[in-house]
Structure formats: structure tokens, C-alpha cells
C-alpha atoms as a PDB file:
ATOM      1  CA  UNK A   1     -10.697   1.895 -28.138  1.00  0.00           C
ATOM      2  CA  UNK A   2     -11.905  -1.409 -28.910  1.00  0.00           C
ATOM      3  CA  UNK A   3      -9.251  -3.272 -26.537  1.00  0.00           C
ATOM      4  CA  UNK A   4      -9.253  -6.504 -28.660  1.00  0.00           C
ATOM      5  CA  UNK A   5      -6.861  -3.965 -30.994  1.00  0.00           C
ATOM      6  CA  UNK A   6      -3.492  -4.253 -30.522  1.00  0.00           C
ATOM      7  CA  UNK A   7      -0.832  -1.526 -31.325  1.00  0.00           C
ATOM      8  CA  UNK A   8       1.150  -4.118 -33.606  1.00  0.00           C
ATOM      9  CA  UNK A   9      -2.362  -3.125 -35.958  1.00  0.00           C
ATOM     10  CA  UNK A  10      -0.726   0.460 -36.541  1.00  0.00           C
ATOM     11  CA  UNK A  11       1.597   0.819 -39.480  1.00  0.00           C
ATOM     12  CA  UNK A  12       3.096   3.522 -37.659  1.00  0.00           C
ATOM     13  CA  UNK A  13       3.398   2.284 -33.937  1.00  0.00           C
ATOM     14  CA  UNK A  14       4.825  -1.146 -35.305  1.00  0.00           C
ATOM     15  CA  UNK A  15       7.409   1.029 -37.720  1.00  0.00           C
ATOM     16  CA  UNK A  16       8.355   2.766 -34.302  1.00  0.00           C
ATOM     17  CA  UNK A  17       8.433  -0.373 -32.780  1.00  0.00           C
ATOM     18  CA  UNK A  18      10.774  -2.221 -35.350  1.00  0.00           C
ATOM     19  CA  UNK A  19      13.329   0.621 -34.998  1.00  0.00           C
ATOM     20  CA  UNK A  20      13.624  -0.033 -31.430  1.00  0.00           C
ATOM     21  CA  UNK A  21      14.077  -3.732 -31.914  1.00  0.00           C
ATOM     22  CA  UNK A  22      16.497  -3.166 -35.197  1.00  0.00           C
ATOM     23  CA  UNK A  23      19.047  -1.387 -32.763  1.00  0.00           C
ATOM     24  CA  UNK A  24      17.862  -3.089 -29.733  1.00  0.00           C
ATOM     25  CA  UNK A  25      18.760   0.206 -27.337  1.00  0.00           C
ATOM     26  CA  UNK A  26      16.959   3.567 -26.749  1.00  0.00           C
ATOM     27  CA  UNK A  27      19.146   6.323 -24.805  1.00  0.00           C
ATOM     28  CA  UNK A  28      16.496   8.647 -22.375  1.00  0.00           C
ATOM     29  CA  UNK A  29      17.229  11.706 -20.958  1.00  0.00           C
ATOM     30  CA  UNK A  30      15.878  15.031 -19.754  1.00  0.00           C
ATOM     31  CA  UNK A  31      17.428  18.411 -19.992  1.00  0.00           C
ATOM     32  CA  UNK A  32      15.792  21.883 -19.382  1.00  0.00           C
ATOM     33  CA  UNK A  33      17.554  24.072 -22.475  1.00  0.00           C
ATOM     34  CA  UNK A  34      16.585  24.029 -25.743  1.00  0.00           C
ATOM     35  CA  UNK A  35      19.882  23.878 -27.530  1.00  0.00           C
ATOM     36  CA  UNK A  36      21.492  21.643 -25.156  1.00  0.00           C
ATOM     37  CA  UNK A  37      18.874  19.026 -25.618  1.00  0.00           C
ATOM     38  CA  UNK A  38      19.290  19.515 -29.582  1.00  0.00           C
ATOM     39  CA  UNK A  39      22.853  18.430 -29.262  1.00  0.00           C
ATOM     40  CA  UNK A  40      22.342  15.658 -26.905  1.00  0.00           C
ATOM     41  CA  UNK A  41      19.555  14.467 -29.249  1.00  0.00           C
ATOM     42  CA  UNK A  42      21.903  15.078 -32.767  1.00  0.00           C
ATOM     43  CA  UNK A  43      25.126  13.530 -31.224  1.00  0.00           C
ATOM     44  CA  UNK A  44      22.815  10.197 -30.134  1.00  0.00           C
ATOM     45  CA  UNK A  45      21.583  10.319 -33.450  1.00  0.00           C
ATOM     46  CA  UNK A  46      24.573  10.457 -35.300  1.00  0.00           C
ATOM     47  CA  UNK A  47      25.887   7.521 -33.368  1.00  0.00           C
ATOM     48  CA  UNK A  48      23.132   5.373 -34.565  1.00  0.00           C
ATOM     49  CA  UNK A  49      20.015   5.805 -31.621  1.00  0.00           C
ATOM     50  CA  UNK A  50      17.009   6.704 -34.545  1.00  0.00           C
ATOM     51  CA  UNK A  51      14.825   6.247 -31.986  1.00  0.00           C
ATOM     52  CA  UNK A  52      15.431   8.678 -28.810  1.00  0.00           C
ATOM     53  CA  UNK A  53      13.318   9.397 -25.574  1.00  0.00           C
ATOM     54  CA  UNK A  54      13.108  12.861 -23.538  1.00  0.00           C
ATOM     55  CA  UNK A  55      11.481  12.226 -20.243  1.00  0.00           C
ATOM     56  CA  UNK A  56       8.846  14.060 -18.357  1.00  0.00           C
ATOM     57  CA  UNK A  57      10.894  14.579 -15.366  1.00  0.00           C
ATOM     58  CA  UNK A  58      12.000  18.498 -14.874  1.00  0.00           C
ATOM     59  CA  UNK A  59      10.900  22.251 -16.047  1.00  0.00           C
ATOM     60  CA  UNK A  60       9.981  23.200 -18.973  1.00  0.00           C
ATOM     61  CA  UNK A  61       9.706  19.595 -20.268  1.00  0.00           C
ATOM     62  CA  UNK A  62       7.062  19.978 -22.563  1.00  0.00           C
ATOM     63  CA  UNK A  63       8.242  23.078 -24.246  1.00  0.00           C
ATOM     64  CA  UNK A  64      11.796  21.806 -24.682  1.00  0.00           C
ATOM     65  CA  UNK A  65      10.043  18.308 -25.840  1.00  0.00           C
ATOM     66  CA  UNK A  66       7.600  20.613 -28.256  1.00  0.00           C
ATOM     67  CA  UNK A  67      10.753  22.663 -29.753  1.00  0.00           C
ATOM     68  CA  UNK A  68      13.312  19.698 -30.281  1.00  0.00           C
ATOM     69  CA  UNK A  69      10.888  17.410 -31.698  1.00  0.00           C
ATOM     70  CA  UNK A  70       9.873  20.232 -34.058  1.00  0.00           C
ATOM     71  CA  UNK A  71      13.510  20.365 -35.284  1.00  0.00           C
ATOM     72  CA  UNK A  72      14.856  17.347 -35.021  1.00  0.00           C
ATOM     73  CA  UNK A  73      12.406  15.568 -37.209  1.00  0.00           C
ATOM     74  CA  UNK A  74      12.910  18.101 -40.190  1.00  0.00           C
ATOM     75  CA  UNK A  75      16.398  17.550 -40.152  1.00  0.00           C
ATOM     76  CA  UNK A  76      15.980  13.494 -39.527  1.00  0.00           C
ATOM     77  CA  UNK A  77      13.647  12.018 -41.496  1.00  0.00           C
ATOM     78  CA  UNK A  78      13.973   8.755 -39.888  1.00  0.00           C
ATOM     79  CA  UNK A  79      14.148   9.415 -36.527  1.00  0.00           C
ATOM     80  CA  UNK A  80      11.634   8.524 -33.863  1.00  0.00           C
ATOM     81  CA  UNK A  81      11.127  11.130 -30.652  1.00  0.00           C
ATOM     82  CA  UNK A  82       8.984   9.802 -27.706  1.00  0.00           C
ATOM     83  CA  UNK A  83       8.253  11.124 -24.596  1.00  0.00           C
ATOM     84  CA  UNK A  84       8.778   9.296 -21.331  1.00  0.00           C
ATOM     85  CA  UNK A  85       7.646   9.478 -17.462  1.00  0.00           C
ATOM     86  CA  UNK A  86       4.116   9.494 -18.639  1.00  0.00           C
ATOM     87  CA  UNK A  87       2.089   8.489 -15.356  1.00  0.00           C
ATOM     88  CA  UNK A  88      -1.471   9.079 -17.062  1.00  0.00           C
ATOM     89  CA  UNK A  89      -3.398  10.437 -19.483  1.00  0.00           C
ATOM     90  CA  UNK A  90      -3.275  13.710 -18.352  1.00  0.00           C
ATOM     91  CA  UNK A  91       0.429  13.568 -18.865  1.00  0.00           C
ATOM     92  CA  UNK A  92       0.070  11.876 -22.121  1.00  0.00           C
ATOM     93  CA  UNK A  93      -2.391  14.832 -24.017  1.00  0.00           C
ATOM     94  CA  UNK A  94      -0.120  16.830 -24.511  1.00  0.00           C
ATOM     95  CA  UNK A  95       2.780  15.043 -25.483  1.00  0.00           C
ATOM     96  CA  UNK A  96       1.134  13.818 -28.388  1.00  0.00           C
ATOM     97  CA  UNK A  97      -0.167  17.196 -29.390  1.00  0.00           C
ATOM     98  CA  UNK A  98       3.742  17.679 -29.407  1.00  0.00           C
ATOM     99  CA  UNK A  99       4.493  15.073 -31.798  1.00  0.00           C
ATOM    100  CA  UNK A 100       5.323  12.402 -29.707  1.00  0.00           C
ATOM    101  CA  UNK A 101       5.751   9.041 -31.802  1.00  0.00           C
ATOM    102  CA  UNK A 102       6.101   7.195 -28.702  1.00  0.00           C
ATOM    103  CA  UNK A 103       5.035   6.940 -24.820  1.00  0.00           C
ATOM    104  CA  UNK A 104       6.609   5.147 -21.911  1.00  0.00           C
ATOM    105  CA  UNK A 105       5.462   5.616 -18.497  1.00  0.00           C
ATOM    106  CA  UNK A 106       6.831   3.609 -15.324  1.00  0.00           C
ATOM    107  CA  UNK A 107       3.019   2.306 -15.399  1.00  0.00           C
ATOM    108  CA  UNK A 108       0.279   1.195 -17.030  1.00  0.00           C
ATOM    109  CA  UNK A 109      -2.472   4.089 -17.603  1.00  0.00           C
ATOM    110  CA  UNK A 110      -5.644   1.947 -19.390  1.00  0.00           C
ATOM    111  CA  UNK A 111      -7.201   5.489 -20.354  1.00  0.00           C
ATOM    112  CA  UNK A 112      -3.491   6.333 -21.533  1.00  0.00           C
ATOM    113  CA  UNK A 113      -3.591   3.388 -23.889  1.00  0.00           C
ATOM    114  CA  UNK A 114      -6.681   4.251 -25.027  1.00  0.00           C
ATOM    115  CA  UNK A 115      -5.643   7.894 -25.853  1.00  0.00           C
ATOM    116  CA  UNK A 116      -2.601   6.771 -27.309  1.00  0.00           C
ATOM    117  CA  UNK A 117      -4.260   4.218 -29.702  1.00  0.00           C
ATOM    118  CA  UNK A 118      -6.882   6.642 -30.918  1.00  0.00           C
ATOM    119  CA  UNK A 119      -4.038   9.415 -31.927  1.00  0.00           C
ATOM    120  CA  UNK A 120      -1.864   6.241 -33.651  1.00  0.00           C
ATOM    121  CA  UNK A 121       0.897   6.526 -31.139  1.00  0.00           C
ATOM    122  CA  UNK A 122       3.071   4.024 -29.785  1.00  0.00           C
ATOM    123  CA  UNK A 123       2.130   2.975 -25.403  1.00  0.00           C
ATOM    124  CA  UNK A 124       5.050   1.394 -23.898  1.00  0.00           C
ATOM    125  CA  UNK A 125       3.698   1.015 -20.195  1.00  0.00           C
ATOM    126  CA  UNK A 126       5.768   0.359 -17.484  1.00  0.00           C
ATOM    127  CA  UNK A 127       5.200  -3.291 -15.646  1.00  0.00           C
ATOM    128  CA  UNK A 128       6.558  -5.546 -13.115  1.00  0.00           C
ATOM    129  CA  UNK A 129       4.375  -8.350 -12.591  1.00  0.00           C
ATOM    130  CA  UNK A 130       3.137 -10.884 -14.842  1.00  0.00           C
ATOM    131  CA  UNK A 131      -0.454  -9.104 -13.905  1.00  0.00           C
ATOM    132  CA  UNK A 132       0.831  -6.023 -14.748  1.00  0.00           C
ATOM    133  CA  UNK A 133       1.764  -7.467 -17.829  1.00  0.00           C
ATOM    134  CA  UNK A 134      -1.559  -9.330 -19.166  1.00  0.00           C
ATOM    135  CA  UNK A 135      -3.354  -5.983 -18.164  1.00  0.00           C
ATOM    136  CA  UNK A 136      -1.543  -4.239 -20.792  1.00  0.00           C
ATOM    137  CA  UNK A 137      -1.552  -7.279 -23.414  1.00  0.00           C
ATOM    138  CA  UNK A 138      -5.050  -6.960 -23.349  1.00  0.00           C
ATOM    139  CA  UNK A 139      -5.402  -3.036 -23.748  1.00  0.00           C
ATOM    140  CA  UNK A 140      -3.522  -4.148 -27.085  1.00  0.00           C
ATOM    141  CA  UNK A 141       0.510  -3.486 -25.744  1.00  0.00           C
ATOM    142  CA  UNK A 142       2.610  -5.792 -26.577  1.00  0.00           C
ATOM    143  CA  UNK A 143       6.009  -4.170 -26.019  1.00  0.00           C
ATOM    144  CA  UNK A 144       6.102  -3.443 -22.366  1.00  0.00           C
ATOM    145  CA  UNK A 145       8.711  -1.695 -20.272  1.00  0.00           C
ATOM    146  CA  UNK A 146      10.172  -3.425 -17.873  1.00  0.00           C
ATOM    147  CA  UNK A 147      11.012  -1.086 -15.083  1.00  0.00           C
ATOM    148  CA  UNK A 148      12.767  -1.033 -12.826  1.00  0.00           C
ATOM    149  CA  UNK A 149      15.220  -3.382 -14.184  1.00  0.00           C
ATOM    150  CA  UNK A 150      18.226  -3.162 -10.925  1.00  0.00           C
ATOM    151  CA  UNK A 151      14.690  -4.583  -8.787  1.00  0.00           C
ATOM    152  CA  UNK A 152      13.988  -7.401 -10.962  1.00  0.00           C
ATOM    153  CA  UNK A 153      15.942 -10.290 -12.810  1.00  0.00           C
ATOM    154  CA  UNK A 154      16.734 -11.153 -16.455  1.00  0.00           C
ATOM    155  CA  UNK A 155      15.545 -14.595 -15.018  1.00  0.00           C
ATOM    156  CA  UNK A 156      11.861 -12.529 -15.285  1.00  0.00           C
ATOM    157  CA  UNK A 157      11.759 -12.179 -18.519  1.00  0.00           C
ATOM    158  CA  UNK A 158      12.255 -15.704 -19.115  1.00  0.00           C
ATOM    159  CA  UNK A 159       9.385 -16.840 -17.022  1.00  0.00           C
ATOM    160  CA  UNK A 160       7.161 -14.467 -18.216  1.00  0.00           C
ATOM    161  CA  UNK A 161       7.603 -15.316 -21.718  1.00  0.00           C
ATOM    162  CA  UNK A 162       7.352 -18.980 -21.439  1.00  0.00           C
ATOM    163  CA  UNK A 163       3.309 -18.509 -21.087  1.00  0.00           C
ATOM    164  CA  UNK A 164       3.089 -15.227 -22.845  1.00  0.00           C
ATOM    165  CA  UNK A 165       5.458 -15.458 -26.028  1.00  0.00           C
ATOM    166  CA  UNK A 166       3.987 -12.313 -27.878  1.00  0.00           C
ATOM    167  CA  UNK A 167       5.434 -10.167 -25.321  1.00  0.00           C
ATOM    168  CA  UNK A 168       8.496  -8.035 -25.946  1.00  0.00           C
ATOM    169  CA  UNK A 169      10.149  -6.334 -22.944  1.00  0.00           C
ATOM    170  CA  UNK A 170      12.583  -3.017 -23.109  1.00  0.00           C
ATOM    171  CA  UNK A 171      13.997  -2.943 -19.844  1.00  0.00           C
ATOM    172  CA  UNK A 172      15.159   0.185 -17.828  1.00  0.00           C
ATOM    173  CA  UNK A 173      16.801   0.777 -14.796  1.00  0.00           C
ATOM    174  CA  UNK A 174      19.785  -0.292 -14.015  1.00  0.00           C
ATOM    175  CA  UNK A 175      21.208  -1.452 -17.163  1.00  0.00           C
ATOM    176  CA  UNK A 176      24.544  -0.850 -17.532  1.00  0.00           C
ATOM    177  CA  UNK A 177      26.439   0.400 -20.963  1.00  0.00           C
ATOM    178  CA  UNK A 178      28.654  -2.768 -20.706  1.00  0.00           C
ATOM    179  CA  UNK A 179      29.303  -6.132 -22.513  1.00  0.00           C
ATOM    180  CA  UNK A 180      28.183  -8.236 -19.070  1.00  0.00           C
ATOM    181  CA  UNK A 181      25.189  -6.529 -18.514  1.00  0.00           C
ATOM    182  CA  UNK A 182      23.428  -6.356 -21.820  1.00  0.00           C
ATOM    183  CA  UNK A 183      24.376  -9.563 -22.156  1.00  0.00           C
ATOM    184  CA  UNK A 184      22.525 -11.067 -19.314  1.00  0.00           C
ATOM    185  CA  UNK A 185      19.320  -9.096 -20.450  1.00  0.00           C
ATOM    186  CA  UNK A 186      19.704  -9.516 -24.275  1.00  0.00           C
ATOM    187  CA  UNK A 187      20.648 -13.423 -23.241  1.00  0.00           C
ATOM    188  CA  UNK A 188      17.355 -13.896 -21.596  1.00  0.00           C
ATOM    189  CA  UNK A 189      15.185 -12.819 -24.298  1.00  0.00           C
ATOM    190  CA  UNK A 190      14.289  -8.631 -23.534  1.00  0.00           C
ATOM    191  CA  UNK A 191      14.367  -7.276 -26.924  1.00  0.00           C
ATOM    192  CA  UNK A 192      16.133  -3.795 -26.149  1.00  0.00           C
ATOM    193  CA  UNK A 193      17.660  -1.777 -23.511  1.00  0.00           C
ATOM    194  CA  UNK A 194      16.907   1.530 -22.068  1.00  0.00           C
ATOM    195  CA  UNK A 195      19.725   3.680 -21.012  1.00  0.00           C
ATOM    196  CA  UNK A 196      19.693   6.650 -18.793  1.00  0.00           C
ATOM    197  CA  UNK A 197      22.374   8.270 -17.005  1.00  0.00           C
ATOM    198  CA  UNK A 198      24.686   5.655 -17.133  1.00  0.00           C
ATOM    199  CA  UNK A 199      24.996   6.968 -21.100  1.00  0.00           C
ATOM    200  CA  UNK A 200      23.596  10.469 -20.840  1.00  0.00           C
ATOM    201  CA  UNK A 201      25.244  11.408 -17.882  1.00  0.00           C
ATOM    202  CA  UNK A 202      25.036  14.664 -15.359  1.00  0.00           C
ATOM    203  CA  UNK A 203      28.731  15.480 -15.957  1.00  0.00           C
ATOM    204  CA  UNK A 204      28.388  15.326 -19.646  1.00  0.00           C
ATOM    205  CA  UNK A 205      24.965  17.036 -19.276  1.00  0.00           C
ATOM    206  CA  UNK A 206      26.701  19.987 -17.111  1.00  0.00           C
ATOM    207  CA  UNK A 207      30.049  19.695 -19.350  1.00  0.00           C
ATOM    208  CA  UNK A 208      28.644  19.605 -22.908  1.00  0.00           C
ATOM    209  CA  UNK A 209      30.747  17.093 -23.394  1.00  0.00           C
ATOM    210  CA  UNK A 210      29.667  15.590 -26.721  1.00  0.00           C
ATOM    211  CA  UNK A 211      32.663  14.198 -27.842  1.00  0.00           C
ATOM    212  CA  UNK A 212      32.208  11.699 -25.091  1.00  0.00           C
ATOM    213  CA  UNK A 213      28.809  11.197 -25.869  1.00  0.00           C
ATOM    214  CA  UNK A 214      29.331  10.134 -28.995  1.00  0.00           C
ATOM    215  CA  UNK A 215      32.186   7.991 -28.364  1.00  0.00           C
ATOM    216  CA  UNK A 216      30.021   6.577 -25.633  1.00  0.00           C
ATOM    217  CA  UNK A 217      27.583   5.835 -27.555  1.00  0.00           C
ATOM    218  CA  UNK A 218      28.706   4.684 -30.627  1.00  0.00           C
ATOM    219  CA  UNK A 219      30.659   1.902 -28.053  1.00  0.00           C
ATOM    220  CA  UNK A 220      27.298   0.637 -26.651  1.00  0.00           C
ATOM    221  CA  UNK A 221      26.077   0.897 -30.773  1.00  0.00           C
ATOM    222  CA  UNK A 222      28.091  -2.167 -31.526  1.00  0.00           C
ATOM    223  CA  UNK A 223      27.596  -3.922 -28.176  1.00  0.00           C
ATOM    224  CA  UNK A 224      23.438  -3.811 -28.661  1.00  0.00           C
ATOM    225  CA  UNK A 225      24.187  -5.044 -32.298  1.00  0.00           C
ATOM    226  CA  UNK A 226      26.760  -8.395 -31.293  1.00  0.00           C
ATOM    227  CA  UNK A 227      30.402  -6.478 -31.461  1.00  0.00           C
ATOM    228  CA  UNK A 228      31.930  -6.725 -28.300  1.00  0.00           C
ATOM    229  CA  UNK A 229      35.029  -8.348 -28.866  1.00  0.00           C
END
């Protein structure tokens, strides 16, 4: 990878990257069935996520990440499916031999990059320093992750992109589905939120409770886009 590329260079990786910034919210979560994960996945879609992440984080991810992605992008043909939790390359491979169209890690994996940007796929690295951050800018990422979110400040973001404008920041951990919260982050210049179980959560997981998914998530819908009157 010729690291004076940048992923913004990809038609693909910046179409994947627009989507995120046109709803300004991506909903993660991991579940170990098949079908359960299909109607987690269809019910965020329907609410208005196109762009979705299932994280590396329990068993059978990969399969269940393989099998969903499989289906949900026949039946969606404007949907994005990334993986997330990816520490390295290693972790990365196959992933994108899945399908992936996007992957987030807590932190930034130079060989990752580089595997990513060869297979046209979408890095999102995890950082929390401004060195963390100029590492990845010049590996070519300029939409970083900004993790973990309950640690750090929105005032961070604001600093950071006083010297390095080009930046974009999707910040995870700790955000909260709720008018004051995305507020504070969206008000300090990140350009999208990731949410976790705060949106996706056990009891809903453990209930099926997609009714309350979608009402969920349709709510935090028109708070990323401005309606929360």
C-alpha cells in the first residue's frame, strides 16, 4: 500500500463512508444465532441504519457475520455490513473474505490498513490520542473511531480538529441514545455516533423484542438527523 493513498481515493470506501455521515449513527452489536441476528439487522434497517456493524466479540462470529451478510445484502441493495472488534490483520482476513464493506477495530493495525486498502474496504481504526490519530491519517484513514468515548471528552474532538481539519471522528462508547448526549458530541464537530447496547440491548437481545427495537431506533433516527423537539 503506497501510504500517501488515502481511503477517501476508493469510490467504494468513500460511498460507505458518506452513508455513515448521511445518517450520522451506526448501531453495533453481536449475537451468536443466525436468525436472531437477521432480525436485529432487518428491524435496524427498516428504521433507517443502511449502514450496520456486527462485532467480533463472541462464538461463532464469523459464521453468523458470513451468513447474514450473505442475506442481508440480496435483500438490501443499499445497505452497508461491516465488521467490528478487529484488533489486527489476522482478525481482519477473514472478514473481508466475508464481505465485509467496512472495519473498525478499538486500534490502529498499520498491516490492517494495508490489507484493507488493497481488498477496497473501508479501515475505521480505533484512536485516542492525537498520535494515534496522525498515525492513521498517514496510513490514508481519515475517518477514525474514537473509542472509548465515556474516557474522553467531546472537548477532544475539538482540539484535535483545530490542527487536523480532514479528520472525521465516529465516536463509541458511552454515547447515549438521547437528545443531551448526541448533542454534546454532534455539537463539537464528531461526524456520527456509534451505538451499542444502550440501543441493541441484552434484554431485547434475550427477549426478541423487535418492536422495541424499532421504536428505539427509529427515535434516535430523527435525533441523529436534527428532530428532537
Amino acid at each position: 500500500m503506497n501510504f500517501t493513498e488515502s481511503f477517501n481515493n476508493s469510490k467504494k470506501c468513500k460511498a460507505v463512508a458518506e452513508a455513515i455521515y448521511a445518517i450520522k449513527g451506526v448501531p453495533l452489536f453481536y449475537c451468536k444465532d443466525e436468525e436472531e441476528s437477521m432480525e436485529i439487522a432487518q428491524t435496524l434497517y427498516h428504521a433507517g441504519f443502511k449502514v450496520i456493524e456486527f462485532t467480533n466479540r463472541g462464538e461463532n462470529a464469523l459464521s453468523v457475520f458470513s451468513k447474514i451478510c450473505s442475506r442481508l445484502k440480496s435483500q438490501f441493495g443499499d445497505i452497508y455490513i461491516g465488521a467490528g472488534t478487529i484488533i489486527d490483520e489476522h482478525d481482519a482476513k477473514p472478514f473481508i473474505n466475508a464481505g465485509a464493506d467496512f472495519l473498525m477495530g478499538p486500534n490502529f493495525c498499520e498491516k490492517t490498513a494495508s490489507l484493507a486498502f488493497k481488498n477496497d474496504v473501508l479501515y475505521i481504526p480505533g484512536i485516542m490520542t492525537v498520535t494515534e490519530a496522525v498515525n492513521a491519517m498517514k496510513r490514508g484513514c481519515t475517518l477514525l473511531k474514537l473509542f472509548p468515548g465515556e474516557v474522553l471528552t467531546p472537548n477532544f474532538i475539538k482540539a484535535v480538529k483545530a490542527p487536523l481539519p480532514n479528520l472525521s471522528f465516529i465516536v463509541t462508547g458511552g454515547v447515549k441514545p438521547a437528545s443531551e448526549s448526541i448533542d454534546l458530541w454532534m455539537d463539537a464537530g464528531a461526524a456520527a455516533l456509534g451505538f451499542g447496547s444502550q440501543l441493541i440491548s441484552h434484554e431485547i437481545i434475550d427477549n426478541r423484542n423487535y418492536p422495541a427495537l424499532k421504536e428505539k431506533s427509529e427515535k434516535l433516527v430523527h435525533l441523529l438527523n436534527g428532530n428532537r423537539s
